[in-house]
N, C-alpha and C. Protein backbone atom coordinates (compact mmCIF):
# COMPACT_ATOMS: atom_id res chain seq x y z
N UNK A 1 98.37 108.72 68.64
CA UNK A 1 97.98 108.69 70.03
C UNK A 1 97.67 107.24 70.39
N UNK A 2 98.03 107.04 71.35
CA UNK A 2 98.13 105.39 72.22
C UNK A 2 96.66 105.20 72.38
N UNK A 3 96.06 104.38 71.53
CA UNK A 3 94.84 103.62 72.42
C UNK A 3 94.71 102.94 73.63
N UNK A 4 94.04 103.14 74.48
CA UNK A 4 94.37 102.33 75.69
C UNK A 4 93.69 101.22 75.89
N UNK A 5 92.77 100.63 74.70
CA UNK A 5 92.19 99.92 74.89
C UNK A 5 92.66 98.63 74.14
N UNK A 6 93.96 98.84 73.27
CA UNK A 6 94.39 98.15 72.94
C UNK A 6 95.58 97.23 73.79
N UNK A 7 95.59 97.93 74.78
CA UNK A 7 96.39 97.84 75.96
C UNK A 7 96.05 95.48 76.09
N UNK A 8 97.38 95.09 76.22
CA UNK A 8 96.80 93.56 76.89
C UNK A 8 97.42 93.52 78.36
N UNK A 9 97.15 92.12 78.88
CA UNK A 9 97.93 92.09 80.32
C UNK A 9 98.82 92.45 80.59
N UNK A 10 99.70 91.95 79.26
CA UNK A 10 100.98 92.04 79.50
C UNK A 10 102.20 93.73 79.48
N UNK A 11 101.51 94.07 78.65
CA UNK A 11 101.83 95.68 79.25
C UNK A 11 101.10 96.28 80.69
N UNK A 12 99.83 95.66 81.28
CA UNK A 12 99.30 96.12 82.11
C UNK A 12 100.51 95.38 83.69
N UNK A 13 101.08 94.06 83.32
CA UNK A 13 101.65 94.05 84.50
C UNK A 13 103.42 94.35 84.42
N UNK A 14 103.68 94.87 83.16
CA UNK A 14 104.89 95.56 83.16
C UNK A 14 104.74 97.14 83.42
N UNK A 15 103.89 97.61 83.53
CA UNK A 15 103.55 98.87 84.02
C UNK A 15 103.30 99.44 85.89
N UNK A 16 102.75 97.90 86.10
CA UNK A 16 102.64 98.05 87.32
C UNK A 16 104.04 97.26 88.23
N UNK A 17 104.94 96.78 87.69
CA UNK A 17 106.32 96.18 87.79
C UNK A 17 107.33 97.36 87.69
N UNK A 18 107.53 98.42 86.58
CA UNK A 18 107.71 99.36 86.36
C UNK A 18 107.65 100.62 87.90
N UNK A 19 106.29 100.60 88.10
CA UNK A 19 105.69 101.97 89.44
C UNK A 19 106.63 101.21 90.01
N UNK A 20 106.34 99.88 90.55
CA UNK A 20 106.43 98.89 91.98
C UNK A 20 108.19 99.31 91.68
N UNK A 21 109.20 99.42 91.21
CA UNK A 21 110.34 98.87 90.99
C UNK A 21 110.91 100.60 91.45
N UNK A 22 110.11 101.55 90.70
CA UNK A 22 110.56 102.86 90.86
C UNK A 22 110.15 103.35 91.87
N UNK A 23 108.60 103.20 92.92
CA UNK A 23 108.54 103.32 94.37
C UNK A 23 109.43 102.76 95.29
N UNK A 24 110.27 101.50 95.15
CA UNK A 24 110.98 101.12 96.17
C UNK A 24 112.73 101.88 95.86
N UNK A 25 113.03 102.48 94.73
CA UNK A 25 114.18 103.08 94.72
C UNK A 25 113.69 104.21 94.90
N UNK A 26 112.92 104.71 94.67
CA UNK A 26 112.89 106.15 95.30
C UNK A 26 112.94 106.56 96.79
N UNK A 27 111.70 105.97 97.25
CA UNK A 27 111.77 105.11 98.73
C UNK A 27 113.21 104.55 99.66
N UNK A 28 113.77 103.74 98.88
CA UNK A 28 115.16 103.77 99.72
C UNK A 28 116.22 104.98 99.52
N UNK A 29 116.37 105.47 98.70
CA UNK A 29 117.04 106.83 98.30
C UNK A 29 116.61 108.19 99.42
N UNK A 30 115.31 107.90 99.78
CA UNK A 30 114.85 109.33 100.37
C UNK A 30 115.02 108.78 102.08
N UNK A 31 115.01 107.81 102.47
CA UNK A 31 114.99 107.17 103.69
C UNK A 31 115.99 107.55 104.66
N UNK A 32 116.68 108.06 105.31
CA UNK A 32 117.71 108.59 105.89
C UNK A 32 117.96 107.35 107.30
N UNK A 33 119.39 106.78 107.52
CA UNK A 33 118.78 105.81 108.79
C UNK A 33 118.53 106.95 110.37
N UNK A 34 117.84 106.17 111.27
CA UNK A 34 116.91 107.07 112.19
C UNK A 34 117.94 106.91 113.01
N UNK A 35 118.28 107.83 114.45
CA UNK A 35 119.09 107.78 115.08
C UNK A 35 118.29 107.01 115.93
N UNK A 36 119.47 106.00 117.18
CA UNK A 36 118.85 105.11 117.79
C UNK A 36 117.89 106.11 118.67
N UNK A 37 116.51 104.82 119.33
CA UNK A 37 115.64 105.51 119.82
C UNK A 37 114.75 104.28 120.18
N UNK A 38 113.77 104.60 121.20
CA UNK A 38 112.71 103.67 121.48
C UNK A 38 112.14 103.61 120.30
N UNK A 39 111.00 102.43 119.81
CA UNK A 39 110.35 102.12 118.53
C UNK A 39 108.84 102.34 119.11
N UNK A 40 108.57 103.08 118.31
CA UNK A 40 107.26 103.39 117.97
C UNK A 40 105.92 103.32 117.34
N UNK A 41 104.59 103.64 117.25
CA UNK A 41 103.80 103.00 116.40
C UNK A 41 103.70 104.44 115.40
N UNK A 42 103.22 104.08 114.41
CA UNK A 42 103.13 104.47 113.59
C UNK A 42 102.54 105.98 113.79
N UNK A 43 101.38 106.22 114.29
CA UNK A 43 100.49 106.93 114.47
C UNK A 43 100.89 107.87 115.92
N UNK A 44 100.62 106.90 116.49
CA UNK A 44 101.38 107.84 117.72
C UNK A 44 102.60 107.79 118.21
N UNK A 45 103.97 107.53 117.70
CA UNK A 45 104.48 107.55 118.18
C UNK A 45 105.26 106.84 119.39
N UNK A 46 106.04 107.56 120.02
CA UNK A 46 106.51 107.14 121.79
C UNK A 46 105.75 107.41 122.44
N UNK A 47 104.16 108.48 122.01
CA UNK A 47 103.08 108.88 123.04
C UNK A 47 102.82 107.95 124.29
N UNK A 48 102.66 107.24 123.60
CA UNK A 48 101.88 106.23 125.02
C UNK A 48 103.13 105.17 125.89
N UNK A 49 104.24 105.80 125.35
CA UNK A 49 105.28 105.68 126.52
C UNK A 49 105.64 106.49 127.10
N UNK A 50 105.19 107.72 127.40
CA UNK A 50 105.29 108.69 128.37
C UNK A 50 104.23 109.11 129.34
N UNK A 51 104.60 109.11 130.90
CA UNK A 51 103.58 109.08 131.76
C UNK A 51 102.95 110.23 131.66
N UNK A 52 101.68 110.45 132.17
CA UNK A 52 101.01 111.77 132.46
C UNK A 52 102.11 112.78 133.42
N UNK A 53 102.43 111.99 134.37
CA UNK A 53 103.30 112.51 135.67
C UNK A 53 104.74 112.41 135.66
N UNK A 54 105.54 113.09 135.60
CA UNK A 54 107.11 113.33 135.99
C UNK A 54 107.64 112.44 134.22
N UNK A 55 107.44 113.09 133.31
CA UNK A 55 107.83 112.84 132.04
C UNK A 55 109.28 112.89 132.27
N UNK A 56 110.07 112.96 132.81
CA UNK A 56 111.23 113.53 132.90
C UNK A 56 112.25 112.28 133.00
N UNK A 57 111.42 111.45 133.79
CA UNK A 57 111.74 110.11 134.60
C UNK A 57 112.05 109.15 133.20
N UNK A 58 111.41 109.27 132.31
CA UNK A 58 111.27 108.07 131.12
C UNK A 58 112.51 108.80 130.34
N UNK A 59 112.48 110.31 130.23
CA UNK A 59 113.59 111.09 129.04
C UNK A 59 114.52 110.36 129.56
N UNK A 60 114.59 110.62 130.93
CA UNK A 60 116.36 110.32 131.55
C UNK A 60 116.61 108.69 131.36
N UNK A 61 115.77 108.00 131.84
CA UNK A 61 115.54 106.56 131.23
C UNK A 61 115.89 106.52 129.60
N UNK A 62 115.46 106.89 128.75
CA UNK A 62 115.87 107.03 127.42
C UNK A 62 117.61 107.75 126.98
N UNK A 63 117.83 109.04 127.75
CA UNK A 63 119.00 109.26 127.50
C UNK A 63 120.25 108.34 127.98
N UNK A 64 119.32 107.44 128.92
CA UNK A 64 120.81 106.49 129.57
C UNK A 64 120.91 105.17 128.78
N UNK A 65 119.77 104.92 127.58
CA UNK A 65 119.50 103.83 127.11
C UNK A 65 120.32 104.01 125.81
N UNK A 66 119.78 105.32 124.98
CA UNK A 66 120.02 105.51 123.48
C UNK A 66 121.41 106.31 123.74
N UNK A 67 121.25 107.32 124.40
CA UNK A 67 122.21 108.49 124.64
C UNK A 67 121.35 109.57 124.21
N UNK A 68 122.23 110.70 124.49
CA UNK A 68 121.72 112.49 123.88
C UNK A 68 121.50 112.33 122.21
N UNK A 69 120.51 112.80 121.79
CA UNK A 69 120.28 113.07 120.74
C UNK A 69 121.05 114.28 119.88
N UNK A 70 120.97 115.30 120.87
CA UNK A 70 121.08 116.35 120.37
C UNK A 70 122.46 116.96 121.66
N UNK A 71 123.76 116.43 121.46
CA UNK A 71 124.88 116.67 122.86
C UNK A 71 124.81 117.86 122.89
N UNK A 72 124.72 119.21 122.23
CA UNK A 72 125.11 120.25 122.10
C UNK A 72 123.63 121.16 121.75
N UNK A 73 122.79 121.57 122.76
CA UNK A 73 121.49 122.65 122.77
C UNK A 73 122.20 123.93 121.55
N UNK A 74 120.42 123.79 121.26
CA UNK A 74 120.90 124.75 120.13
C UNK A 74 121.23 125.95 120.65
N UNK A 75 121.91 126.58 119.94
CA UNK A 75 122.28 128.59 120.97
C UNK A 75 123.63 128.21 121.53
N UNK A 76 124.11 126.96 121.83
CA UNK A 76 125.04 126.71 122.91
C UNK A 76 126.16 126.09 122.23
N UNK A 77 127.20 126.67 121.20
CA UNK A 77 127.89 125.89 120.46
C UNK A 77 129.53 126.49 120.77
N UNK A 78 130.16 126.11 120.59
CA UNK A 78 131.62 126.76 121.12
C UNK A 78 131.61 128.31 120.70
N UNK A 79 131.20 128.49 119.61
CA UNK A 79 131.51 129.76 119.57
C UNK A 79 130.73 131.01 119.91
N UNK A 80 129.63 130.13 120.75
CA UNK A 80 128.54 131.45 121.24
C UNK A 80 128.88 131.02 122.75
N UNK A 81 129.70 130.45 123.67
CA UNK A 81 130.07 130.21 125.04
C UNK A 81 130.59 131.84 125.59
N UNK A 82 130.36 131.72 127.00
CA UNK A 82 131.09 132.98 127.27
C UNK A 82 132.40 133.11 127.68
């Protein structure tokens, strides 16, 4: 069984080189790129770019900027048309 107290720096900063090396490939692996969109903060979001009043005004502003996110509502796909 590994003593850990025999442990020196130098395994202590190849260990933490090691995490650091395997968080950023895991991290880019799981990352998917975002479809275009206004940029946001972290926490909230686009929140505080949308008015209290006529929200509708900024979507349509956004759909003429980025485009439709989503061209085709869900339920509404060629083969459920009437």
């Amino acid at each position: 069984m590994a003593d850990f107290h025999s442990w020196n720096i130098s395994d202590f900063v190849v260990s933490v080189l090691f995490c650091y090396v395997a968080y950023r490939w895991v991290a880019s692996r799981r990352l998917a790129p975002l479809p275009p969109g206004p940029k946001g903060l972290p926490v909230l979001g686009n929140s505080y770019q949308i008015p209290a009043h006529k929200q509708w005004l900024r979507f349509d502003e956004w759909i003429k900027e980025y485009g439709m996110l989503c061209p085709h509502p869900p339920g509404l796909s060629h083969r459920n048309r009437f």
